[in-house]
Protein backbone atom coordinates (compact mmCIF):
# COMPACT_ATOMS: atom_id res chain seq x y z
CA UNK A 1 0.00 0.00 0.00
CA UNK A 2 1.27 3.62 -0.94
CA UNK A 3 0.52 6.85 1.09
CA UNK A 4 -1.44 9.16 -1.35
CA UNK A 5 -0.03 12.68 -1.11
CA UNK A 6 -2.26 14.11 -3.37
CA UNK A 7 -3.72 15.83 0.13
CA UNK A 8 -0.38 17.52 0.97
CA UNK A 9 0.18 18.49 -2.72
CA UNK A 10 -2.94 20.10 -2.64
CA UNK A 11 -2.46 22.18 0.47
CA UNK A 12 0.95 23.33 -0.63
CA UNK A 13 -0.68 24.37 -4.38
CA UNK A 14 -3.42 26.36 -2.27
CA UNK A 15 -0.72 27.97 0.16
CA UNK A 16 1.25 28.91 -2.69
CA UNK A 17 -1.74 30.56 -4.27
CA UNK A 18 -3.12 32.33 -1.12
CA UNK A 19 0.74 33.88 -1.38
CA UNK A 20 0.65 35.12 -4.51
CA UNK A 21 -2.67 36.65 -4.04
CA UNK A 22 -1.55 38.37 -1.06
CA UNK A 23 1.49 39.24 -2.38
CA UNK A 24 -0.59 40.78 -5.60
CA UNK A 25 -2.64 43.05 -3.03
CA UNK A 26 0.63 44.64 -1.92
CA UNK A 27 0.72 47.82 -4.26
CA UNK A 28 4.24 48.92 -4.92
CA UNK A 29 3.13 52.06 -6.11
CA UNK A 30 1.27 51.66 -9.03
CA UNK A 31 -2.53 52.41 -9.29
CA UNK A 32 -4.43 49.27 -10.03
CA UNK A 33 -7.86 48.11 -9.81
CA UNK A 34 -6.83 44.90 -8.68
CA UNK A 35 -5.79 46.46 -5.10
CA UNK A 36 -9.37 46.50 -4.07
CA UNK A 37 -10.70 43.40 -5.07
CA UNK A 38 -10.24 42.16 -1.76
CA UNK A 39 -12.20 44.64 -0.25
CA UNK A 40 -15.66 44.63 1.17
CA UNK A 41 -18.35 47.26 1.57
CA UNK A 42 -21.44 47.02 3.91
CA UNK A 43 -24.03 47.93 1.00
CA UNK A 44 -27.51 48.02 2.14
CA UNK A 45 -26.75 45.75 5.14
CA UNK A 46 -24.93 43.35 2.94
CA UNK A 47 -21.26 43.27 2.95
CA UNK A 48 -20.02 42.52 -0.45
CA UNK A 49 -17.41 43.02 -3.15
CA UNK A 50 -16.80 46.61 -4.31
CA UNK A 51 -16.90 45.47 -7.93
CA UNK A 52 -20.76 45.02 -7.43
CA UNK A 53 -21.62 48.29 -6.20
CA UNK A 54 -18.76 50.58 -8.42
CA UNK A 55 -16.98 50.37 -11.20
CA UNK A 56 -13.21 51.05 -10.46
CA UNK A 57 -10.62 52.78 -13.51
CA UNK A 58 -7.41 53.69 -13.52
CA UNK A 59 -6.82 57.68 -14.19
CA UNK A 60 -3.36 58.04 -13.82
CA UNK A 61 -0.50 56.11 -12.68
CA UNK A 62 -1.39 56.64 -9.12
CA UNK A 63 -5.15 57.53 -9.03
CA UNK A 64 -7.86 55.20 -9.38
CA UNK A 65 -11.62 56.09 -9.95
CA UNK A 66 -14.38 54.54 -7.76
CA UNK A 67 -18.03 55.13 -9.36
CA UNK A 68 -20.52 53.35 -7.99
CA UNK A 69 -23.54 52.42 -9.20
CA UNK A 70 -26.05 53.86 -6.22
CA UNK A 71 -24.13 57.57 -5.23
CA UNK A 72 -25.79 56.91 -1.56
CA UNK A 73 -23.05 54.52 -1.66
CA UNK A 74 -19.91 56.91 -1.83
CA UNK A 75 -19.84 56.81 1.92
CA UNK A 76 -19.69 53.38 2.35
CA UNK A 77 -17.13 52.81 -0.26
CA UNK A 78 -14.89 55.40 1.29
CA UNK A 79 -15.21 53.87 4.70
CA UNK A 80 -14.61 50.52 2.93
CA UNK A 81 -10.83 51.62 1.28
CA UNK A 82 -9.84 53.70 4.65
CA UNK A 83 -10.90 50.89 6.70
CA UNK A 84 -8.61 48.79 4.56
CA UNK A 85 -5.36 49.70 5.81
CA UNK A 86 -3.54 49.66 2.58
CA UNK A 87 -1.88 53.16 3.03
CA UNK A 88 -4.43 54.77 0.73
CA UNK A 89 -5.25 58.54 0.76
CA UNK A 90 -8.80 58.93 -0.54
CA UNK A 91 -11.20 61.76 -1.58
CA UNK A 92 -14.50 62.09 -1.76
CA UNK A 93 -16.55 63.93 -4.51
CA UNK A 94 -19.77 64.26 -6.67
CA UNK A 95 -18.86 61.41 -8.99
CA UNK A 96 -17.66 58.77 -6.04
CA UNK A 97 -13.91 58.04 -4.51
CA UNK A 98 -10.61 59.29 -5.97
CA UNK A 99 -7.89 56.93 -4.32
CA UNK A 100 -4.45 57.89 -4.45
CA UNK A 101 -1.36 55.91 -4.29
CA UNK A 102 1.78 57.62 -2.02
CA UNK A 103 5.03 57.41 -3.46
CA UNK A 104 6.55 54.73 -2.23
CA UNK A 105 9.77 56.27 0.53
CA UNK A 106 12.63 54.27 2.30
CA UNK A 107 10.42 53.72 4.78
CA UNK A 108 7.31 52.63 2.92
CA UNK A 109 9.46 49.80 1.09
CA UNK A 110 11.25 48.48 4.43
CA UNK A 111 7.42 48.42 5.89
CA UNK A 112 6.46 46.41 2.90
CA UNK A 113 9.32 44.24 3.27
CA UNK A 114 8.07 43.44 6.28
CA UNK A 115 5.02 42.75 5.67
CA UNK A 116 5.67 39.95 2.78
CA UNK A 117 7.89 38.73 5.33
CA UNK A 118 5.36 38.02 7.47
CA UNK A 119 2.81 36.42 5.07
CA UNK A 120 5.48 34.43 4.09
CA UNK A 121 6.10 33.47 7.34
CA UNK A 122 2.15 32.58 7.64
CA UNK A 123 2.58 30.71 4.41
CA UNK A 124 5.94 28.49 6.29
CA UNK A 125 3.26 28.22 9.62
CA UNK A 126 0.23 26.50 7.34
CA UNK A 127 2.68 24.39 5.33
CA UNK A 128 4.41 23.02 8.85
CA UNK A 129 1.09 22.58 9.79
CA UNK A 130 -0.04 20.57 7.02
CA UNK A 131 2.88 18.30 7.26
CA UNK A 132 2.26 17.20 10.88
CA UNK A 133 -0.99 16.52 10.61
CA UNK A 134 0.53 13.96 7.80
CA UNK A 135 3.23 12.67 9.52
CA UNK A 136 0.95 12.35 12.55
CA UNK A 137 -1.61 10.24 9.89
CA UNK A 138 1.45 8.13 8.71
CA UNK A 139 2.73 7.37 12.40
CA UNK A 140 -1.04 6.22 13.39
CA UNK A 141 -0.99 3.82 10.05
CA UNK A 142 1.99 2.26 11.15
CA UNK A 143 0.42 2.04 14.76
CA UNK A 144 -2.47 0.74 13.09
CA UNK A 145 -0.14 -2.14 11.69
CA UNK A 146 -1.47 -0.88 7.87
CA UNK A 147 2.19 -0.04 7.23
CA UNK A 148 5.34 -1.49 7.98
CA UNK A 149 8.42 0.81 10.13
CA UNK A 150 10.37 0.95 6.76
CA UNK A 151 7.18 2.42 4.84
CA UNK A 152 7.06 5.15 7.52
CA UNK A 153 10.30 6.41 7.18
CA UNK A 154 10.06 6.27 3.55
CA UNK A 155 6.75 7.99 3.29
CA UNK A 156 8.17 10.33 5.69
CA UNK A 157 11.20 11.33 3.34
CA UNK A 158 8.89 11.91 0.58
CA UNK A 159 6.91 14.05 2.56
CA UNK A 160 9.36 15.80 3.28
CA UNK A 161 10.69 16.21 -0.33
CA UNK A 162 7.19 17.75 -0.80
CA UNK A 163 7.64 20.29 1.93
CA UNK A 164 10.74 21.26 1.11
CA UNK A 165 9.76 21.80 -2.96
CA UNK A 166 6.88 23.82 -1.20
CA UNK A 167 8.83 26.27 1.01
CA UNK A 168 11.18 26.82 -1.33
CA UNK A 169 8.91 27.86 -3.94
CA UNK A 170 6.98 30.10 -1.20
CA UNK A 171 10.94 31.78 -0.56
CA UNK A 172 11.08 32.17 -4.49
CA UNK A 173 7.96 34.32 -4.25
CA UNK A 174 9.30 36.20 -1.18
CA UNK A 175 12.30 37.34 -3.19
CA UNK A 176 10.84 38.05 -6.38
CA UNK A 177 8.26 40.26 -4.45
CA UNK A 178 11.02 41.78 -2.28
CA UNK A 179 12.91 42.43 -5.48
CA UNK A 180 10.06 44.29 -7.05
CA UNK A 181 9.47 46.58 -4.17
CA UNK A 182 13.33 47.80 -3.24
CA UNK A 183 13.56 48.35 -7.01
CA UNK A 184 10.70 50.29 -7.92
């Protein structure tokens, strides 16, 4: 009998996803839309997506445009991006929500760096995770007497090929993002 890893592979394939996507929410001083499709606004009781209740453009390299569809909603949307925490000034007018991207400063990158640093470090916490709870699923089968002493260990060396594939592709990510922000 062979230990299916397809489990593990999985985890380490969604980890490395929920990294990317985290790391794509981190603006590095560019305006673009994509920065608040993470965001929620409390519409009519209802939190949801800002892409159903405005339409967010680009209007310069570090302004976007935030029309929404209802104007009562301006408030809410507003609320919504300051409430965010992602360093954005924003401005309210007749037409909806101007958000403005600072230039990034010394400071503003070695914050940054930081932070990727510590969702990679979240990412290296869910993967360790995930590999106990396998290891502790391959030392009950052997308990269990389904596998043999020499199966664990060699299940356990795969595993841990797995792991390691997985952490350093989550590392690879780390430095490509950290790259991108100290030379912007």
């Amino acid at each position: 009998m062979t230990y299916d890893f397809s489990h593990l592979n999985k985890k380490v394939d969604d980890i490395k996803e929920w990294l990317k996507k985290e790391y794509f929410n981190i603006r590095i001083g560019r305006a673009t839309p994509q920065v608040l499709d993470s965001l929620r606004v409390d519409s009519y009781g209802i939190s949801v997506p800002i892409s159903q209740v405005a339409s967010v453009s680009t209007e310069d390299a570090r302004t976007l445009r935030v029309v929404p569809y209802d104007p009562t909603q301006s408030k809410a949307l507003e609320k919504a991006i300051v409430s965010s925490n992602l360093g954005l000034s924003v401005s309210l007018d007749d037409k909806g929500v101007r958000v403005f991207f600072p230039e990034l400063t010394s400071e503003n990158r070695t914050a940054l760096a930081k932070v990727i640093k510590n969702k990679c470090e979240q990412a290296h916490v869910s993967l360790r995770a995930e590999r106990d709870a396998v290891w502790n699923d391959i030392q009950s089968q052997e308990k269990d007497g389904e596998i043999s002493e020499d199966d664990k260990f060699r299940y356990k060396e795969e595993m841990e090929k797995i792991v390691t594939t997985g952490n350093n592709l989550l590392d690879s990510h780390l430095a490509k993002k950290e790259q991108e922000i100290l030379n912007t």
